[in-house]
C-alpha atoms as a PDB file:
ATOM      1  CA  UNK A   1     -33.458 -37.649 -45.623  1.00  0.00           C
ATOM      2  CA  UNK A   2     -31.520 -36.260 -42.799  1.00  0.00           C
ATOM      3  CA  UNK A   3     -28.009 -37.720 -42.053  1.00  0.00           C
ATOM      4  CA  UNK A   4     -25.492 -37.428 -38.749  1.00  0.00           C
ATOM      5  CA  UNK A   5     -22.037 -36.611 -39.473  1.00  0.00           C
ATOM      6  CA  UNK A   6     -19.261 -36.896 -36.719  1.00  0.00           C
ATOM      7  CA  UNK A   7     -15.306 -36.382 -37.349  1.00  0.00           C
ATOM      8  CA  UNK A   8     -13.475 -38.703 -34.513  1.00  0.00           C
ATOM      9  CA  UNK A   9      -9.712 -38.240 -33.926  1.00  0.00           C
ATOM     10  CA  UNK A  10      -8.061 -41.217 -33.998  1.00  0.00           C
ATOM     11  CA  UNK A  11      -4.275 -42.313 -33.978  1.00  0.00           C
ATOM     12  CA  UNK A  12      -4.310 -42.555 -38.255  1.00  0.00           C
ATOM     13  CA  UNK A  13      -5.822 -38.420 -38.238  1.00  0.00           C
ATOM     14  CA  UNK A  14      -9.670 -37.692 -38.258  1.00  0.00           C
ATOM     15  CA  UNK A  15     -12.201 -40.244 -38.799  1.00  0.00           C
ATOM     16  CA  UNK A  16     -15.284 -39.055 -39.929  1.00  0.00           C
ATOM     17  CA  UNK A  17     -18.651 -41.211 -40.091  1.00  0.00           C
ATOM     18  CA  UNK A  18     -22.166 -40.327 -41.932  1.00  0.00           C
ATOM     19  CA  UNK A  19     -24.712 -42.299 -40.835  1.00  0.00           C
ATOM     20  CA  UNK A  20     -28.654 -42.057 -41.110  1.00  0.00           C
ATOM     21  CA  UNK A  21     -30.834 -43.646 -38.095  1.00  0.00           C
ATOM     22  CA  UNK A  22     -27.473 -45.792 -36.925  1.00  0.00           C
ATOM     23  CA  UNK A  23     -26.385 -46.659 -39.992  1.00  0.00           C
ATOM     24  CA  UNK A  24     -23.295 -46.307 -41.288  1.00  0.00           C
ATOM     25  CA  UNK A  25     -23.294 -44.286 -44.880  1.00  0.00           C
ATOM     26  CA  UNK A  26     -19.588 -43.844 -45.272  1.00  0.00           C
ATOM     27  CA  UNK A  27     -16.718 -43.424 -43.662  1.00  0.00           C
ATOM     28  CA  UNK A  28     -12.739 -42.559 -43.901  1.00  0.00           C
ATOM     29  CA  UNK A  29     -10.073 -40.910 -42.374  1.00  0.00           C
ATOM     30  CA  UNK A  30     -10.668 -37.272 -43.627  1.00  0.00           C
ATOM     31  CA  UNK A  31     -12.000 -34.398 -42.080  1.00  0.00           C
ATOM     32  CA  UNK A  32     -14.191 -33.389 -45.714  1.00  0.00           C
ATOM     33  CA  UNK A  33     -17.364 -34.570 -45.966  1.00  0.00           C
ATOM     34  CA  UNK A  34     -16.971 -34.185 -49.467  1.00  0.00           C
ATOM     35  CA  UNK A  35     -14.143 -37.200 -49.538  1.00  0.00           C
ATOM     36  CA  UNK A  36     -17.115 -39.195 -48.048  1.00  0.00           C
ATOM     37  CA  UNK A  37     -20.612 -38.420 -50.367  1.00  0.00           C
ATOM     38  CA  UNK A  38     -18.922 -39.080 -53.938  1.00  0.00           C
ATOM     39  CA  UNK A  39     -18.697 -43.122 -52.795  1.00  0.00           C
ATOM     40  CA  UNK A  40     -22.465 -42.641 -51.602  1.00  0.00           C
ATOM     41  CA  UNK A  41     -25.184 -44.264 -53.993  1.00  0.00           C
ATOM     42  CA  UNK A  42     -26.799 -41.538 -55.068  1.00  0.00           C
ATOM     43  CA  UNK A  43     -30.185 -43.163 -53.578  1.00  0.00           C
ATOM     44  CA  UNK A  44     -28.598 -43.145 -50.307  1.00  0.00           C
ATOM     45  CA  UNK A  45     -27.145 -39.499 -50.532  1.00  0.00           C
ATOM     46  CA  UNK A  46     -28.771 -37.249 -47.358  1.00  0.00           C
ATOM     47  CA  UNK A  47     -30.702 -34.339 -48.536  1.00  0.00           C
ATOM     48  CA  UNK A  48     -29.306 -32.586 -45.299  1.00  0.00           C
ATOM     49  CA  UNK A  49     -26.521 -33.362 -42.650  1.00  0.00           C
ATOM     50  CA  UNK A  50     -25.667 -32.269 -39.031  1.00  0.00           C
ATOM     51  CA  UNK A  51     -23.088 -32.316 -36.982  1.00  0.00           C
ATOM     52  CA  UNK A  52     -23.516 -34.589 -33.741  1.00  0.00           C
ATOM     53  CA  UNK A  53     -20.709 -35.371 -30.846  1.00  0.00           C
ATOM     54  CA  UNK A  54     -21.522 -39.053 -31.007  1.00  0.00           C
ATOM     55  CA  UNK A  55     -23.105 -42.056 -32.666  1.00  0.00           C
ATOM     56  CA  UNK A  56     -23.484 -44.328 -30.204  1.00  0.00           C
ATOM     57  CA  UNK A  57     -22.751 -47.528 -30.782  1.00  0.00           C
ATOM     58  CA  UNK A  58     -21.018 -46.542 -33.888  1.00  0.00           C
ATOM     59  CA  UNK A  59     -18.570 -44.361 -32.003  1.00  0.00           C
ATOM     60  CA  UNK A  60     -18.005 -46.985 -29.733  1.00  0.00           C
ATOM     61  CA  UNK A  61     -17.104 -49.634 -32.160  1.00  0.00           C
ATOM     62  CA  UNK A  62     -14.370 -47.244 -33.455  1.00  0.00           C
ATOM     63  CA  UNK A  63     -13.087 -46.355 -30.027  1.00  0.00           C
ATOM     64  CA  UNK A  64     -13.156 -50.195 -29.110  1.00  0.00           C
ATOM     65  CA  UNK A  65     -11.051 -50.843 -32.435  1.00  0.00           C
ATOM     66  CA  UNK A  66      -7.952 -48.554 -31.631  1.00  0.00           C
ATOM     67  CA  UNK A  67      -8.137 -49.832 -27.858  1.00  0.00           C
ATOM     68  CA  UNK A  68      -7.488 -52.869 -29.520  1.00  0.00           C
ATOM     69  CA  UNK A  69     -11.127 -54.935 -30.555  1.00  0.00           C
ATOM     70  CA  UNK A  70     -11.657 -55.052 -33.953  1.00  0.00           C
ATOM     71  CA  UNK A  71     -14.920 -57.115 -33.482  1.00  0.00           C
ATOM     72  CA  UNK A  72     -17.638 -54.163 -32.452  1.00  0.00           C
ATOM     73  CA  UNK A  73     -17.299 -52.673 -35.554  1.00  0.00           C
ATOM     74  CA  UNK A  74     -18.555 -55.420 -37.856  1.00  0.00           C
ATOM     75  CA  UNK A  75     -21.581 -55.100 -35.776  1.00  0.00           C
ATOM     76  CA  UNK A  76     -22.144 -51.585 -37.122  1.00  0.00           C
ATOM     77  CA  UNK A  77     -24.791 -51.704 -39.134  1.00  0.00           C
ATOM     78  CA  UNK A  78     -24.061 -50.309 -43.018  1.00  0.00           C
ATOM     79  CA  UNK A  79     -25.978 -49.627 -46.107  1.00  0.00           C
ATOM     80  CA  UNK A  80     -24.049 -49.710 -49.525  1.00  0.00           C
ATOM     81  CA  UNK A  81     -25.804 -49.827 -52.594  1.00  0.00           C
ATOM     82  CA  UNK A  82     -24.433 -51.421 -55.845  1.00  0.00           C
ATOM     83  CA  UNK A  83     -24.545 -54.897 -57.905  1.00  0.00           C
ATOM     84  CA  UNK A  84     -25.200 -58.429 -56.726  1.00  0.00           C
ATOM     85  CA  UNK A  85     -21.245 -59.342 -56.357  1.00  0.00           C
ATOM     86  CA  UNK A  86     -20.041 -56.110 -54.987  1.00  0.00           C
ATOM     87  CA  UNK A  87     -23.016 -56.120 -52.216  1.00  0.00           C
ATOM     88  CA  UNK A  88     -21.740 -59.939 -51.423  1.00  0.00           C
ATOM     89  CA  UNK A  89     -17.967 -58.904 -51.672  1.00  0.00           C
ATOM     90  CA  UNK A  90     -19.007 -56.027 -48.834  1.00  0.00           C
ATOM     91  CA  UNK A  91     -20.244 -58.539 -47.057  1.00  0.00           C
ATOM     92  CA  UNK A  92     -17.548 -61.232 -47.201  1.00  0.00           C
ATOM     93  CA  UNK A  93     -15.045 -58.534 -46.176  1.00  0.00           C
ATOM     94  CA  UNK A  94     -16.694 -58.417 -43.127  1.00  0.00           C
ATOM     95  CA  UNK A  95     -15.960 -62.224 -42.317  1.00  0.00           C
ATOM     96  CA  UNK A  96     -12.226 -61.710 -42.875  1.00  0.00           C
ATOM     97  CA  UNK A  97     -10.375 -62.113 -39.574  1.00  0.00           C
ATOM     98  CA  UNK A  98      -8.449 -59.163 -38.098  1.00  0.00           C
ATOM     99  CA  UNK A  99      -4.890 -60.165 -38.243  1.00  0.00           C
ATOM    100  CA  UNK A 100      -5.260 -62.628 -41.362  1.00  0.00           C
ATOM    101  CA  UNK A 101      -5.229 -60.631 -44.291  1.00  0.00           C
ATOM    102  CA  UNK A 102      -6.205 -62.319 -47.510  1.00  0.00           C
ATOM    103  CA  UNK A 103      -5.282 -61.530 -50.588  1.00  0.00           C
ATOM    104  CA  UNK A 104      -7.198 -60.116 -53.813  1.00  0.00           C
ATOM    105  CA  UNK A 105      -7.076 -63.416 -55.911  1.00  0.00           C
ATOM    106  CA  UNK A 106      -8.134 -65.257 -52.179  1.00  0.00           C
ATOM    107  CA  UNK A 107     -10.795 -62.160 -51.784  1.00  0.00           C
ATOM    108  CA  UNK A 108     -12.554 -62.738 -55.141  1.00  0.00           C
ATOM    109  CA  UNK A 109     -13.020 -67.102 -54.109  1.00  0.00           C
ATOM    110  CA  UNK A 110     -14.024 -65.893 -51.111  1.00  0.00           C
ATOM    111  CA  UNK A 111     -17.139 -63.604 -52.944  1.00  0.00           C
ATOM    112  CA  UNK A 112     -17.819 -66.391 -55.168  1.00  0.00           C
ATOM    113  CA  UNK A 113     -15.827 -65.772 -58.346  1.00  0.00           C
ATOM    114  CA  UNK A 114     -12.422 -66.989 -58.174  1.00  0.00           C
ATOM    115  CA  UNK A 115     -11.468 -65.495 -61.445  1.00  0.00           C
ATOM    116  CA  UNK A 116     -13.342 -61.762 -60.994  1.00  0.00           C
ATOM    117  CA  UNK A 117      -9.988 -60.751 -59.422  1.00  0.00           C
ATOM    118  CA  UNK A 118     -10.526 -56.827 -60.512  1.00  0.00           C
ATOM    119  CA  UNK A 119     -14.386 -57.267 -59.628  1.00  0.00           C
ATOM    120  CA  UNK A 120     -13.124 -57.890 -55.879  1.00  0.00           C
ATOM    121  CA  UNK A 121     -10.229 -54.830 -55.951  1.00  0.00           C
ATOM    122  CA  UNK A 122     -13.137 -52.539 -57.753  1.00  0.00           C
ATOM    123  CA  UNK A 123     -15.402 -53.527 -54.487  1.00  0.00           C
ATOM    124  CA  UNK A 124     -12.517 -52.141 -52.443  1.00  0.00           C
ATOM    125  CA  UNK A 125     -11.884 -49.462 -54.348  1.00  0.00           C
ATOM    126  CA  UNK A 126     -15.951 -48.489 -54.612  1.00  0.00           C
ATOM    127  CA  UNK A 127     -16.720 -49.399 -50.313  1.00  0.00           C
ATOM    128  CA  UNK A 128     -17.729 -46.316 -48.491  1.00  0.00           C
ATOM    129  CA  UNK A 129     -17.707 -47.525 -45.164  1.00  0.00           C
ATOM    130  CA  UNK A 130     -13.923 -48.059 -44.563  1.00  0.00           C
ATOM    131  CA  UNK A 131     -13.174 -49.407 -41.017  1.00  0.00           C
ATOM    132  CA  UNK A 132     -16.874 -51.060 -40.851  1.00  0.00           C
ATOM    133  CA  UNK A 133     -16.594 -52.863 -43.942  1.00  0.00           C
ATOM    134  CA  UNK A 134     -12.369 -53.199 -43.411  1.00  0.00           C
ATOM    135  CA  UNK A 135     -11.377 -53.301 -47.839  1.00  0.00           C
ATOM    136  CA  UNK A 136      -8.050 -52.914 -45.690  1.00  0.00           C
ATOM    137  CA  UNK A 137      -7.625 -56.701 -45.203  1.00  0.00           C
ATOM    138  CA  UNK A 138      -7.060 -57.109 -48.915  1.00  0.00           C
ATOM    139  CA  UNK A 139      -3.272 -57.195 -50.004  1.00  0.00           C
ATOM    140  CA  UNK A 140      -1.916 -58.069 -53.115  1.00  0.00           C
ATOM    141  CA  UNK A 141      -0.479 -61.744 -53.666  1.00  0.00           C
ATOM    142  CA  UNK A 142       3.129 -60.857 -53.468  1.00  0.00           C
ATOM    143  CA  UNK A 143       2.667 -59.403 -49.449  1.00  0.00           C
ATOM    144  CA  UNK A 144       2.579 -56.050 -50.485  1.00  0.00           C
ATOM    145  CA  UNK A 145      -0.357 -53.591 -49.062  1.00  0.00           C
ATOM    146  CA  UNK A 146      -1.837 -52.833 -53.132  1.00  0.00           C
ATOM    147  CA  UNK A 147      -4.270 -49.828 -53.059  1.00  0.00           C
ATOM    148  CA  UNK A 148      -5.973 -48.261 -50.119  1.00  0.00           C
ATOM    149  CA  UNK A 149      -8.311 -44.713 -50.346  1.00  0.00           C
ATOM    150  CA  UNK A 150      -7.199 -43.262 -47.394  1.00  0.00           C
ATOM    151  CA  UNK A 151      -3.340 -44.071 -48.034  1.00  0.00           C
ATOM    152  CA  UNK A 152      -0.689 -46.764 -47.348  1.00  0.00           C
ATOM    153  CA  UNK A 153       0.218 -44.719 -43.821  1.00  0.00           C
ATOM    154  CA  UNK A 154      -3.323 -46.043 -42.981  1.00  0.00           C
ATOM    155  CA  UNK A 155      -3.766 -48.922 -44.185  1.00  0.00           C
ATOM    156  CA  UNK A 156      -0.154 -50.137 -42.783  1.00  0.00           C
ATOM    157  CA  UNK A 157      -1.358 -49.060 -39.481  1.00  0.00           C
ATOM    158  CA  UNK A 158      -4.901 -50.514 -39.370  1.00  0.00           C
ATOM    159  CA  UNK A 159      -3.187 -53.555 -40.441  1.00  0.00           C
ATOM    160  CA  UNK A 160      -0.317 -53.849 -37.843  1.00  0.00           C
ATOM    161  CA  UNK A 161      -3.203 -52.864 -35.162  1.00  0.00           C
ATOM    162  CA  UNK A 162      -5.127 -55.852 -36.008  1.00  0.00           C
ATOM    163  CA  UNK A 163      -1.700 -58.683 -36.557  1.00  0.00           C
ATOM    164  CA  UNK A 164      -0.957 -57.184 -32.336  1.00  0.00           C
END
């Protein structure tokens, strides 16, 4: 299977997307490809990638979010592979409000399993489509930001976009 890959600049550095047939693979803020295909299920790994200049709809969603509109971008469609409560914990992240942050103990209720705490961070820590599926709304229970792949810079800022 054949995949597109574009790298977007973006206030937070370069943002780049693989996607297959306008669907989002994975994502970050890295210009490697490589940072992106380790967190792809090997089933979904492309056997070949090119370069395009845009994705559509999927470039627009990430434009709309640093003009301000978080909402396009959990219509981007995205296909993760794993387990039954990691696929729903993808999922619920993309019901949490932009703006309300909830936290990983609030995260793990939220995916059905108030006590699989580490369950919910491990989804974080294991989503490949950052921005689209935003693990960035997840803080830890004292305030503080916690973890975040693409570093604390980014996830501060993706986080103060969304509370403006």
């Amino acid at each position: 299977m054949k995949a597109q890959l574009l790298e977007m600049s973006t206030p937070d550095g370069p943002f780049t997307i693989l996607a297959r047939d306008g669907v989002v693979l994975a994502s970050g803020w890295t210009a490697s490809l490589a940072d992106l295909t380790g967190q792809v299920h090997p089933g979904l790994r492309p056997d070949a990638v090119e370069e395009v200049r845009e994705l559509g709809s999927i470039s627009s969603a990430v434009e709309a979010f640093y003009s301000g509109d978080p909402v396009p971008a959990m219509a981007v469609p995205v296909l993760q592979q794993s387990g039954p409560f990691r696929a729903r914990a993808w999922d619920v992240l993309r019901e949490v409000k932009p703006g309300f942050p909830v936290t990983y103990s609030e995260y793990a209720a939220l995916a059905g399993n108030p006590r699989a705490v580490r369950a919910a961070a491990s989804a974080c820590a294991f989503n490949a489509a950052a921005l689209f599926v935003p693990c960035h709304r997840v803080i830890r229970t004292d305030g503080s930001l916690g973890g975040f792949r693409w570093g604390l810079r980014v996830k501060e800022s993706l986080l103060a976009r969304e509370a403006a």
